[in-house]
Protein backbone atom coordinates (compact mmCIF):
# COMPACT_ATOMS: atom_id res chain seq x y z
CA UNK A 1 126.86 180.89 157.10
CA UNK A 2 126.01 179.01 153.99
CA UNK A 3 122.51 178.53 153.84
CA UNK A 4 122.13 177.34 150.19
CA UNK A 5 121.32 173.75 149.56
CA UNK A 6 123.53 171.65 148.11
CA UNK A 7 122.11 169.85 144.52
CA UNK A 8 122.06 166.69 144.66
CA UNK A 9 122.75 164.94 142.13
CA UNK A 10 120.94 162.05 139.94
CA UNK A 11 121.70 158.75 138.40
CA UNK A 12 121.21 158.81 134.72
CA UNK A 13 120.95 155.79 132.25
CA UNK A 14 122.45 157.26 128.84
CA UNK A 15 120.07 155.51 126.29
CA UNK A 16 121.54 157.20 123.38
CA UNK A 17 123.49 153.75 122.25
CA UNK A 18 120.70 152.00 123.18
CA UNK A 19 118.54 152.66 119.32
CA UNK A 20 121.61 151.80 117.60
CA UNK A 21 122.31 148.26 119.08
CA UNK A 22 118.63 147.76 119.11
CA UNK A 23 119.17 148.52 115.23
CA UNK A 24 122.30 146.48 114.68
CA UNK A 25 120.42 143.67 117.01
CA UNK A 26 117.36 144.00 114.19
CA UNK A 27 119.49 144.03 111.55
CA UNK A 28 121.34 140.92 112.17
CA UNK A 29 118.16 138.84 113.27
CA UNK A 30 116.54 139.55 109.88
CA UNK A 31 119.19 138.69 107.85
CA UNK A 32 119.94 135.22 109.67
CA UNK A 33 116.01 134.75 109.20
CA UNK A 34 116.23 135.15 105.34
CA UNK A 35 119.03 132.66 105.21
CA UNK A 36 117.86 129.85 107.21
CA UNK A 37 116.72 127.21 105.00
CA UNK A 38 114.18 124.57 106.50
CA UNK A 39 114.73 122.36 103.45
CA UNK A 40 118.25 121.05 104.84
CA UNK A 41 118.04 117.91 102.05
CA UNK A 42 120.13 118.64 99.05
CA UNK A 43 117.87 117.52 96.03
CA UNK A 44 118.44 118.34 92.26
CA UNK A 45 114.52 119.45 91.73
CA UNK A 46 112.79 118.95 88.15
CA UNK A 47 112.79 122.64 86.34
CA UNK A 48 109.27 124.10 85.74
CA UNK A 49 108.65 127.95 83.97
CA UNK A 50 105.01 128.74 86.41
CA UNK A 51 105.46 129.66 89.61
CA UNK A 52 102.65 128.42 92.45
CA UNK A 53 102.68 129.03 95.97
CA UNK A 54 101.55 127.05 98.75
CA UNK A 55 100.96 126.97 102.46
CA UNK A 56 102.79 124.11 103.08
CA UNK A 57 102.31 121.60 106.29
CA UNK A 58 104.84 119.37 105.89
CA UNK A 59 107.81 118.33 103.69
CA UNK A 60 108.35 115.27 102.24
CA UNK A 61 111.70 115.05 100.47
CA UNK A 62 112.99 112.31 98.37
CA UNK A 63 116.90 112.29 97.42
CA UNK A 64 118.64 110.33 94.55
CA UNK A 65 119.25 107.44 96.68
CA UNK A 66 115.29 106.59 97.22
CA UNK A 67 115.45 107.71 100.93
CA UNK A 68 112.28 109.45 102.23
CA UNK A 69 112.42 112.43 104.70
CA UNK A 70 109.55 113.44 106.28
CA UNK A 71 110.53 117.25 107.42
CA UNK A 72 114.57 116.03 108.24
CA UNK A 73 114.01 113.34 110.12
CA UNK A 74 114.40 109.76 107.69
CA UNK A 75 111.38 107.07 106.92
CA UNK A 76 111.48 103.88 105.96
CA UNK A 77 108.42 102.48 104.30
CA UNK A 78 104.59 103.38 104.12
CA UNK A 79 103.37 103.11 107.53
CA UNK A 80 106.49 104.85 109.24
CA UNK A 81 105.51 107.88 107.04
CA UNK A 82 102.36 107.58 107.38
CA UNK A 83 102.84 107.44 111.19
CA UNK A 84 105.23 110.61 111.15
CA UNK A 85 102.99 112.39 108.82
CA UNK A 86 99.76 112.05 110.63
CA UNK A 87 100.51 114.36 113.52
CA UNK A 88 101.61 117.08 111.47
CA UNK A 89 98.35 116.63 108.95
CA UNK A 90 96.32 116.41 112.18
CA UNK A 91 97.91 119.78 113.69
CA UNK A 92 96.29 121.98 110.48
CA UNK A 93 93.07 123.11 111.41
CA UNK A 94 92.98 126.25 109.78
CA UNK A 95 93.31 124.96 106.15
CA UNK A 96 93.70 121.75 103.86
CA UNK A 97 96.75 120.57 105.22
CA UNK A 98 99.53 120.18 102.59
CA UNK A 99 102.31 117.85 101.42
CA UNK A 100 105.13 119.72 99.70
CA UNK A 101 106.81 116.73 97.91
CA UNK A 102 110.33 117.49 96.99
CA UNK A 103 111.70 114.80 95.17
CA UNK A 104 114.99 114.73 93.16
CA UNK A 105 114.69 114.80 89.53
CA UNK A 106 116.02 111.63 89.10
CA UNK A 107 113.55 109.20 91.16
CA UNK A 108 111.36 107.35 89.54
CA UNK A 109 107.91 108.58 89.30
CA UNK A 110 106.22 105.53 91.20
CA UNK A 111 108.09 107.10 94.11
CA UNK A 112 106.29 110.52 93.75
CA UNK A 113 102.96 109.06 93.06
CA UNK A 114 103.02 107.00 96.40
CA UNK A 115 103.32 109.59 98.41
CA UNK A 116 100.25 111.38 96.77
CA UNK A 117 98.17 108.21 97.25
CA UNK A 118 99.59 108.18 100.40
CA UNK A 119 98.18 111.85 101.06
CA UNK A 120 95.12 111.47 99.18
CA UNK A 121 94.51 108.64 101.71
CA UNK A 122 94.96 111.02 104.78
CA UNK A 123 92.80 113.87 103.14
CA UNK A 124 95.62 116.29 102.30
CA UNK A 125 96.57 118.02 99.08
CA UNK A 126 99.90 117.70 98.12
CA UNK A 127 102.67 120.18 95.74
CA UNK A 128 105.20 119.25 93.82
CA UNK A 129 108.33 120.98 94.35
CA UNK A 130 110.15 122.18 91.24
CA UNK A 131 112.91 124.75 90.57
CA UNK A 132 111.50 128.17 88.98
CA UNK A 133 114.89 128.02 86.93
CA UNK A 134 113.91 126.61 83.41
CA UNK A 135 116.98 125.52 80.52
């Protein structure tokens, strides 16, 4: 007579893989993070040798055709920028909201300045956006 119990035995989940897809999962999410660009618009930007950094709010973007973008989405005239940018102005509350303005180097200034009186109007500060590369 066998009087010995029998062992029983248990379900295991093997979570040896598990650290390196976690890793390869990591991996992968950082690098598509570094590469996506929010500033979609392709724009030849003025060249400038300082370097300044800003917290920026919003984007407006101005390409060699005289088309405003506010963010990616298109603008025509004062008021429908001033109506797009107004949200995203009024949404900052921990800082002086700020207007990145990335125009192409080959608007005409007017262009530029308009959108800073434009900003000055609705209290914000506002950056120009130049390339660090200098010829």
């Amino acid at each position: 007579m066998n009087i010995r119990r029998k062992l029983k035995s248990h379900a295991e989940v093997h979570t040896g893989p598990l650290n390196d897809i976690l890793f390869i999962l990591l991996l992968f999410f950082l690098i598509a993070a570094t590469l996506a660009n929010p500033n979609v618009i392709k724009l030849s930007t003025p060249k400038a040798k300082s370097d300044t950094k800003a917290k920026q709010t919003v984007v407006v973007s101005i390409d060699a055709n005289k088309i405003f973008y506010v963010g990616t989405t298109r603008v025509d005239g004062d008021s429908a920028m001033k109506t797009a940018l107004l949200p995203l102005i009024q949404k900052e509350t921990t800082q002086e909201p700020t207007i990145v303005i990335n125009a192409d180097k080959t608007v005409p200034l007017e262009y530029v300045v308009g959108v800073m009186r434009l900003a000055r109007e609705m209290g914000a500060k506002t950056v120009l956006a130049v390339d660090r590369k200098s010829q």
